[in-house]
C-alpha atoms as a PDB file:
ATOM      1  CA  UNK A   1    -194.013 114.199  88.846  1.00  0.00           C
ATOM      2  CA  UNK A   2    -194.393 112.346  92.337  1.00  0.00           C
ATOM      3  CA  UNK A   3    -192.696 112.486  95.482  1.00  0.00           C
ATOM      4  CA  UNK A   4    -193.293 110.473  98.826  1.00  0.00           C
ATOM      5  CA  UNK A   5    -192.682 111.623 102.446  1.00  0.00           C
ATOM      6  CA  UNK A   6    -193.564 110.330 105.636  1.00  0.00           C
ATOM      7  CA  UNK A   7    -196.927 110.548 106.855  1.00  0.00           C
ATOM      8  CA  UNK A   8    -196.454 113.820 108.649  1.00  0.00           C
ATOM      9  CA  UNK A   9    -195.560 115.183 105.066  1.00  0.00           C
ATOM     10  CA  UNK A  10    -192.197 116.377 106.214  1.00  0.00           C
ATOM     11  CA  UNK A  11    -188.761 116.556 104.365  1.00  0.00           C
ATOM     12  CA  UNK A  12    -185.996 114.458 105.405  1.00  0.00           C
ATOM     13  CA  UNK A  13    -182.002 115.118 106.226  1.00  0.00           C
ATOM     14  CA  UNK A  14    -183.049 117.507 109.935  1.00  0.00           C
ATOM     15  CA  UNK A  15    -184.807 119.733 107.564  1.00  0.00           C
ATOM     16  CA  UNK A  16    -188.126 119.217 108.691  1.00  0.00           C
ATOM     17  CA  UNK A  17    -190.488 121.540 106.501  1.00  0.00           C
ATOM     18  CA  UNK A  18    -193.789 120.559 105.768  1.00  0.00           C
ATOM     19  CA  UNK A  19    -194.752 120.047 102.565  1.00  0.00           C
ATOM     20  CA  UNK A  20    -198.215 121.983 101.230  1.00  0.00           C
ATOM     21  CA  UNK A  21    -200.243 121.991  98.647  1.00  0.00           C
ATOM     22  CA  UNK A  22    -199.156 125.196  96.274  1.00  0.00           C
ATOM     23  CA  UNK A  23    -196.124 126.144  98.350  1.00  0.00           C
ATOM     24  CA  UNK A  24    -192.772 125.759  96.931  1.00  0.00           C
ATOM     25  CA  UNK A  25    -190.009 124.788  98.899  1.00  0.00           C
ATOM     26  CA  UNK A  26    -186.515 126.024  97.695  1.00  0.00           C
ATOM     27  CA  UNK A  27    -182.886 124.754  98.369  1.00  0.00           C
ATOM     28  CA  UNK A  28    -179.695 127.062  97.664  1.00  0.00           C
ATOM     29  CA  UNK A  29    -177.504 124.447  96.867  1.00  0.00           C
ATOM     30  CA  UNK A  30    -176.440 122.596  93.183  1.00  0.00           C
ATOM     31  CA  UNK A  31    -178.865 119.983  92.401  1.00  0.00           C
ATOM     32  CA  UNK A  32    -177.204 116.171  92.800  1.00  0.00           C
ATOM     33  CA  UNK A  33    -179.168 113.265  92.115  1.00  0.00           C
ATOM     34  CA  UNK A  34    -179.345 111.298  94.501  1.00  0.00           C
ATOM     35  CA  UNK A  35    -177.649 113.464  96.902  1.00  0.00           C
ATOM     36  CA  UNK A  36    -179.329 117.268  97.353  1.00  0.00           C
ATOM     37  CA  UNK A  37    -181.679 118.888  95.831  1.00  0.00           C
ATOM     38  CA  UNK A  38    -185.667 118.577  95.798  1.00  0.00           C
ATOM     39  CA  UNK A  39    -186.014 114.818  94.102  1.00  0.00           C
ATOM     40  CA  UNK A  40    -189.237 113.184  92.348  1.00  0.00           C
ATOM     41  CA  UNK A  41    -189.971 111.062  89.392  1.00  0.00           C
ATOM     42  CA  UNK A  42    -192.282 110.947  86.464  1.00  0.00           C
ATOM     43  CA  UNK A  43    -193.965 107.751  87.832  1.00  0.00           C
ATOM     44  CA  UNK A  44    -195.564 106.947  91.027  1.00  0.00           C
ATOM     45  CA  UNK A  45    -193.639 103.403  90.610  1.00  0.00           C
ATOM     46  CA  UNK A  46    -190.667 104.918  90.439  1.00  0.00           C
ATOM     47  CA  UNK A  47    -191.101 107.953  92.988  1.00  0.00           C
ATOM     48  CA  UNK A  48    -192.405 104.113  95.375  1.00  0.00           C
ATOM     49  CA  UNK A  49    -188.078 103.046  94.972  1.00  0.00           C
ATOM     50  CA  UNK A  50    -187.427 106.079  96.723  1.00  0.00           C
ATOM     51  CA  UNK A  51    -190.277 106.337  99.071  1.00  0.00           C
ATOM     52  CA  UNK A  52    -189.344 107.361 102.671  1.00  0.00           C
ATOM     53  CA  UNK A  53    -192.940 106.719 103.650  1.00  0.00           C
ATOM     54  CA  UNK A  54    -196.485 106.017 102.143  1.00  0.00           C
ATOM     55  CA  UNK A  55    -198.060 109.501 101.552  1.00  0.00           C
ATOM     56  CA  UNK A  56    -198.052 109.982  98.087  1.00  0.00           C
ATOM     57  CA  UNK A  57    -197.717 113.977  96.509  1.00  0.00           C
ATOM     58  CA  UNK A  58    -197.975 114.787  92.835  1.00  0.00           C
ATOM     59  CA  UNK A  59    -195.380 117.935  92.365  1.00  0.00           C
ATOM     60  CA  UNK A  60    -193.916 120.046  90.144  1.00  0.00           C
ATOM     61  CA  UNK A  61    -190.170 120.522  89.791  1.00  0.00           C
ATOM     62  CA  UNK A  62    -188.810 124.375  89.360  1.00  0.00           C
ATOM     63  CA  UNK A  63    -185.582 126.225  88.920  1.00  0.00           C
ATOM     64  CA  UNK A  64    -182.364 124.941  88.191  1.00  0.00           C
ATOM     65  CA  UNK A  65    -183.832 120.782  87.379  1.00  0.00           C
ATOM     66  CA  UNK A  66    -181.372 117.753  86.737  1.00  0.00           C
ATOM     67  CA  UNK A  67    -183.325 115.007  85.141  1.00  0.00           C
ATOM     68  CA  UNK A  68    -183.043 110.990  84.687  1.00  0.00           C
ATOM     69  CA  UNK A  69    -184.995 108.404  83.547  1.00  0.00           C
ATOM     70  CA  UNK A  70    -186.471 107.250  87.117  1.00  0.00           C
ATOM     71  CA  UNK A  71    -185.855 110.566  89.207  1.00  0.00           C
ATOM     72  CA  UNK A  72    -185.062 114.500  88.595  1.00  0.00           C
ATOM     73  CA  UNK A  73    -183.900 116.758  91.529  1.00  0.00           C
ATOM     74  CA  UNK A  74    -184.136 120.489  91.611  1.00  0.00           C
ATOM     75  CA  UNK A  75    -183.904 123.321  93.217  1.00  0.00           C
ATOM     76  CA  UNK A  76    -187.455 124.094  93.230  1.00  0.00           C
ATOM     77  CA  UNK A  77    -190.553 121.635  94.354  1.00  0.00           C
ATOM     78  CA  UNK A  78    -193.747 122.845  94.376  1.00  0.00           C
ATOM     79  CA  UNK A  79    -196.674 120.172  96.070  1.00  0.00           C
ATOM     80  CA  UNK A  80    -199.896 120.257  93.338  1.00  0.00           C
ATOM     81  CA  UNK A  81    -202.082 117.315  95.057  1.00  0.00           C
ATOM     82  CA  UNK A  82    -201.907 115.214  98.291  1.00  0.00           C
ATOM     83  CA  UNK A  83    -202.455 111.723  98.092  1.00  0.00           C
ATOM     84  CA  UNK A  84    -202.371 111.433 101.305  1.00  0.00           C
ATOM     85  CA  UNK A  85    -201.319 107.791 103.191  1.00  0.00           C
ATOM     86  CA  UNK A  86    -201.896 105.861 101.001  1.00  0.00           C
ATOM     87  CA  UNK A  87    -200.327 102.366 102.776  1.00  0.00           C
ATOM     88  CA  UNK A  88    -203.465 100.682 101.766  1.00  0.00           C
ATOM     89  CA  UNK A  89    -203.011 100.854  98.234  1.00  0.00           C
ATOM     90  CA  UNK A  90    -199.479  99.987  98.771  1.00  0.00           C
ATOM     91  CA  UNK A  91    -199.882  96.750 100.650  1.00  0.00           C
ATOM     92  CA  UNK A  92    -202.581  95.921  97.707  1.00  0.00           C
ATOM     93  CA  UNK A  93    -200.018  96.508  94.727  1.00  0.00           C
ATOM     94  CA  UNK A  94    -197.123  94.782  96.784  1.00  0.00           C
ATOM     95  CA  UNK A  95    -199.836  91.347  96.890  1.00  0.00           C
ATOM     96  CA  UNK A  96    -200.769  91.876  93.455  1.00  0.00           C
ATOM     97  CA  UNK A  97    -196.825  92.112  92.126  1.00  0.00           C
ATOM     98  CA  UNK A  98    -196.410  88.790  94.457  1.00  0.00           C
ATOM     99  CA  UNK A  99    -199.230  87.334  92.650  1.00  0.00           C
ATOM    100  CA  UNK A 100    -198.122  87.674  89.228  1.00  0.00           C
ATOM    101  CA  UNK A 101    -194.554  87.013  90.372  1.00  0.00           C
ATOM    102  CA  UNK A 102    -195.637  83.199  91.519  1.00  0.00           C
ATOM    103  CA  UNK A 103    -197.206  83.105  88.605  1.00  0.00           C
ATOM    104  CA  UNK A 104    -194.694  83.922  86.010  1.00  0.00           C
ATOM    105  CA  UNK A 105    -192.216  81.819  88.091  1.00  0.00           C
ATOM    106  CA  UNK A 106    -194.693  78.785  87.573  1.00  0.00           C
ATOM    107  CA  UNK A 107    -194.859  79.409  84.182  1.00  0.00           C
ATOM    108  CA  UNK A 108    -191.191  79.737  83.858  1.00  0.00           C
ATOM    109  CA  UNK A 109    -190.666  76.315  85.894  1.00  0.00           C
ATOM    110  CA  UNK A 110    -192.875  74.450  83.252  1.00  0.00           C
ATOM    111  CA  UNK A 111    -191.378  76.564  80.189  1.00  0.00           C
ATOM    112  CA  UNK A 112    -187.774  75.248  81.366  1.00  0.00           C
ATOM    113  CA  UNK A 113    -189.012  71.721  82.271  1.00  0.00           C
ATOM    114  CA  UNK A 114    -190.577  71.152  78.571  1.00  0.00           C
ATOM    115  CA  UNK A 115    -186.991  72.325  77.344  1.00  0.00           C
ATOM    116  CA  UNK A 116    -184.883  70.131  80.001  1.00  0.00           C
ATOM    117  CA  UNK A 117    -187.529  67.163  78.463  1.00  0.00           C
ATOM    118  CA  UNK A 118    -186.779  68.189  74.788  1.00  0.00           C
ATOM    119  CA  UNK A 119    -183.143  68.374  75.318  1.00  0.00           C
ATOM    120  CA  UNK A 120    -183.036  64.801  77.127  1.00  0.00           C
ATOM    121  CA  UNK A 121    -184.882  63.353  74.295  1.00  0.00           C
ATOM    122  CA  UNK A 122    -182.567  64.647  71.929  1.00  0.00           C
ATOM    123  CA  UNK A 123    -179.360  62.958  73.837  1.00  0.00           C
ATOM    124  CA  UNK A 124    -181.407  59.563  74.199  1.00  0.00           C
ATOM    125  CA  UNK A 125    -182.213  59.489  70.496  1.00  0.00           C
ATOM    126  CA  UNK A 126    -178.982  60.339  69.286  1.00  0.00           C
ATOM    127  CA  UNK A 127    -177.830  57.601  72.244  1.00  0.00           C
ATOM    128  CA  UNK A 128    -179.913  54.755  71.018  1.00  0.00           C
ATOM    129  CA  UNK A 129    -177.831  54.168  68.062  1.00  0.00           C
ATOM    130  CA  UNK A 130    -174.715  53.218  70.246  1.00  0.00           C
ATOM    131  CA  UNK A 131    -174.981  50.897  73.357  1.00  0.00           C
ATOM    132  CA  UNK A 132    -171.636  52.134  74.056  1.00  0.00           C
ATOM    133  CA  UNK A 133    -172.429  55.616  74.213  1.00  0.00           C
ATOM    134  CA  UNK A 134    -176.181  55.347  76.135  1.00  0.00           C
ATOM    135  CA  UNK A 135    -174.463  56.109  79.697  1.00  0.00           C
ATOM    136  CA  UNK A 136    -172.218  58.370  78.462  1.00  0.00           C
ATOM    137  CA  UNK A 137    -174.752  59.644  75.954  1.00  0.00           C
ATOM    138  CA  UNK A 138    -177.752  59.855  79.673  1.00  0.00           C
ATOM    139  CA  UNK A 139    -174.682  61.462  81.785  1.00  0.00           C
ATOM    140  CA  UNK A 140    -174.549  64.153  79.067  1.00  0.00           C
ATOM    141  CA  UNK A 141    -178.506  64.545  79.198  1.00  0.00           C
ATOM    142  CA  UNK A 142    -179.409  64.251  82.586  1.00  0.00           C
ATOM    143  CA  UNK A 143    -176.438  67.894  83.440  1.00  0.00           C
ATOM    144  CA  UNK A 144    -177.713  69.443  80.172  1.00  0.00           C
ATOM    145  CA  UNK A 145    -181.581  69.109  81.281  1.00  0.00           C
ATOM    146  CA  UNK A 146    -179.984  70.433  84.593  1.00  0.00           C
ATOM    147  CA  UNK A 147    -178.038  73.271  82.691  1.00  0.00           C
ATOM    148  CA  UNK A 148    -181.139  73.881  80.547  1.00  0.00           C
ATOM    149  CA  UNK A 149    -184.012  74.195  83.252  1.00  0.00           C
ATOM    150  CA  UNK A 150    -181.637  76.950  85.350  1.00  0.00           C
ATOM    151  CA  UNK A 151    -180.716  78.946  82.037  1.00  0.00           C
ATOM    152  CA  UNK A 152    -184.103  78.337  80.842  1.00  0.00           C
ATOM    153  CA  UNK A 153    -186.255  79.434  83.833  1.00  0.00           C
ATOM    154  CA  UNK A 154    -183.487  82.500  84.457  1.00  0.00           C
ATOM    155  CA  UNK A 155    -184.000  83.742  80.836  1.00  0.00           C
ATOM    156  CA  UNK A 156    -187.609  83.181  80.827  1.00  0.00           C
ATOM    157  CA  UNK A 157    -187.593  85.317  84.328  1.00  0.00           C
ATOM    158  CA  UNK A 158    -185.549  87.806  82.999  1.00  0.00           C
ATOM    159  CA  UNK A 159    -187.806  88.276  80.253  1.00  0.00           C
ATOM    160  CA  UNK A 160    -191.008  88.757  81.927  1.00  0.00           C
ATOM    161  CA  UNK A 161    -189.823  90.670  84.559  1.00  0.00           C
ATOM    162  CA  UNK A 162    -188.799  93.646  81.942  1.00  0.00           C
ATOM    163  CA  UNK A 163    -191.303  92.717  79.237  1.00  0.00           C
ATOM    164  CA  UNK A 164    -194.375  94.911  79.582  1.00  0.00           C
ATOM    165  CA  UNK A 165    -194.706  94.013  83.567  1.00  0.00           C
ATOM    166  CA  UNK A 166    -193.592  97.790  84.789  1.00  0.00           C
ATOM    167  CA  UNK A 167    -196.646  99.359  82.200  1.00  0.00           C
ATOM    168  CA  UNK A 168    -199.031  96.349  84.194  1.00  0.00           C
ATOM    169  CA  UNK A 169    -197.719  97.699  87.278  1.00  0.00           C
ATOM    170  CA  UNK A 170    -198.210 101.118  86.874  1.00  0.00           C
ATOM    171  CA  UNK A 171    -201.607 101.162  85.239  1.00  0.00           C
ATOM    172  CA  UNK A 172    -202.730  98.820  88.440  1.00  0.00           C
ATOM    173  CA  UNK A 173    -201.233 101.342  90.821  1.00  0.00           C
ATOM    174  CA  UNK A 174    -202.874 104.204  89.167  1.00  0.00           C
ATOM    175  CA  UNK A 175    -206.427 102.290  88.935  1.00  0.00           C
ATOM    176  CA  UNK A 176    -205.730 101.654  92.986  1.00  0.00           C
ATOM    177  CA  UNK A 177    -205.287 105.452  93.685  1.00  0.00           C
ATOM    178  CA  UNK A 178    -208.350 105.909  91.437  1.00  0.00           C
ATOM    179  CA  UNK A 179    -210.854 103.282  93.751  1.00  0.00           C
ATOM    180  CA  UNK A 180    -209.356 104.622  96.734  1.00  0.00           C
ATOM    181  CA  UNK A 181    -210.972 108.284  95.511  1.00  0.00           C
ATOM    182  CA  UNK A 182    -207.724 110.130  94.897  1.00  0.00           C
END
């Protein structure tokens, strides 16, 4: 499990402990997620939602535990390694995400354009037949090549986005801790 803190490596909420490496800090209250208890997830990338600064711990979680998918809270935390600050590596996986982001929306932008293209085609073809029809037939084209790039693009977004791109992330923020010598 990880947990972030702020540089100091102190708890939030005016309680002010420091966190060390093989204590455990306790709280005598009823685990909530999300609103007391001792939190941390089972990913660095999701502990990095939650993060209330950049130094990184990898803890266990004791006593009474509530789990999730992204996040447990418990009543127990115990610190097993300090990453330390680890801003750097931050800053690096934030460009890399905005990398592959402006690349996926490219991507996306010329997926949806080839289908706006398709789908104007169709409408002229099936508008070449009928003189009549050809404006009526181009109107039609021209706000379905509209409708198609925006649903297009939005789908094709939506679908990279969830794909496999959290696994990318998380192997490349794991291989970043590694270079950095953590």
């Amino acid at each position: 499990m990880y947990h972030f803190t702020n540089v100091a490596g102190t708890l939030k909420y005016d309680d002010g402990r420091q966190v060390v490496v093989g204590e455990t800090l306790t709280v005598t209250c009823q685990p909530v997620l999300c609103e007391r208890g001792l939190h941390a997830s089972p990913r660095i990338i999701d502990a990095l939602k939650y993060a209330p600064g950049p130094r990184l711990w990898k803890v266990d979680l004791g006593g009474f535990v509530v789990r999730d998918v992204d996040k447990s809270v418990a009543t127990e935390r115990t610190a097993v390694a300090d990453y330390g600050d680890i801003t750097h590596t931050i800053v690096r996986f934030a460009q890399w995400c905005a990398k592959r982001a402006a690349h996926a929306a490219a991507h996306a932008a010329a997926h949806a354009a080839a289908h706006a293209a398709n789908a104007t085609a169709a409408y002229a073809a099936h508008a070449a037949n009928d003189d009549a029809a050809a404006a009526h037939a181009a109107a039609h084209a021209a706000a379905h090549a509209a409708n198609a790039t925006a649903y297009s693009a939005a789908a094709y977004a939506a679908h990279a986005a969830y794909s496999n791109e959290k696994m990318k992330q998380e192997r490349y923020f794991h291989l970043a801790l590694l270079i950095k010598g953590n």
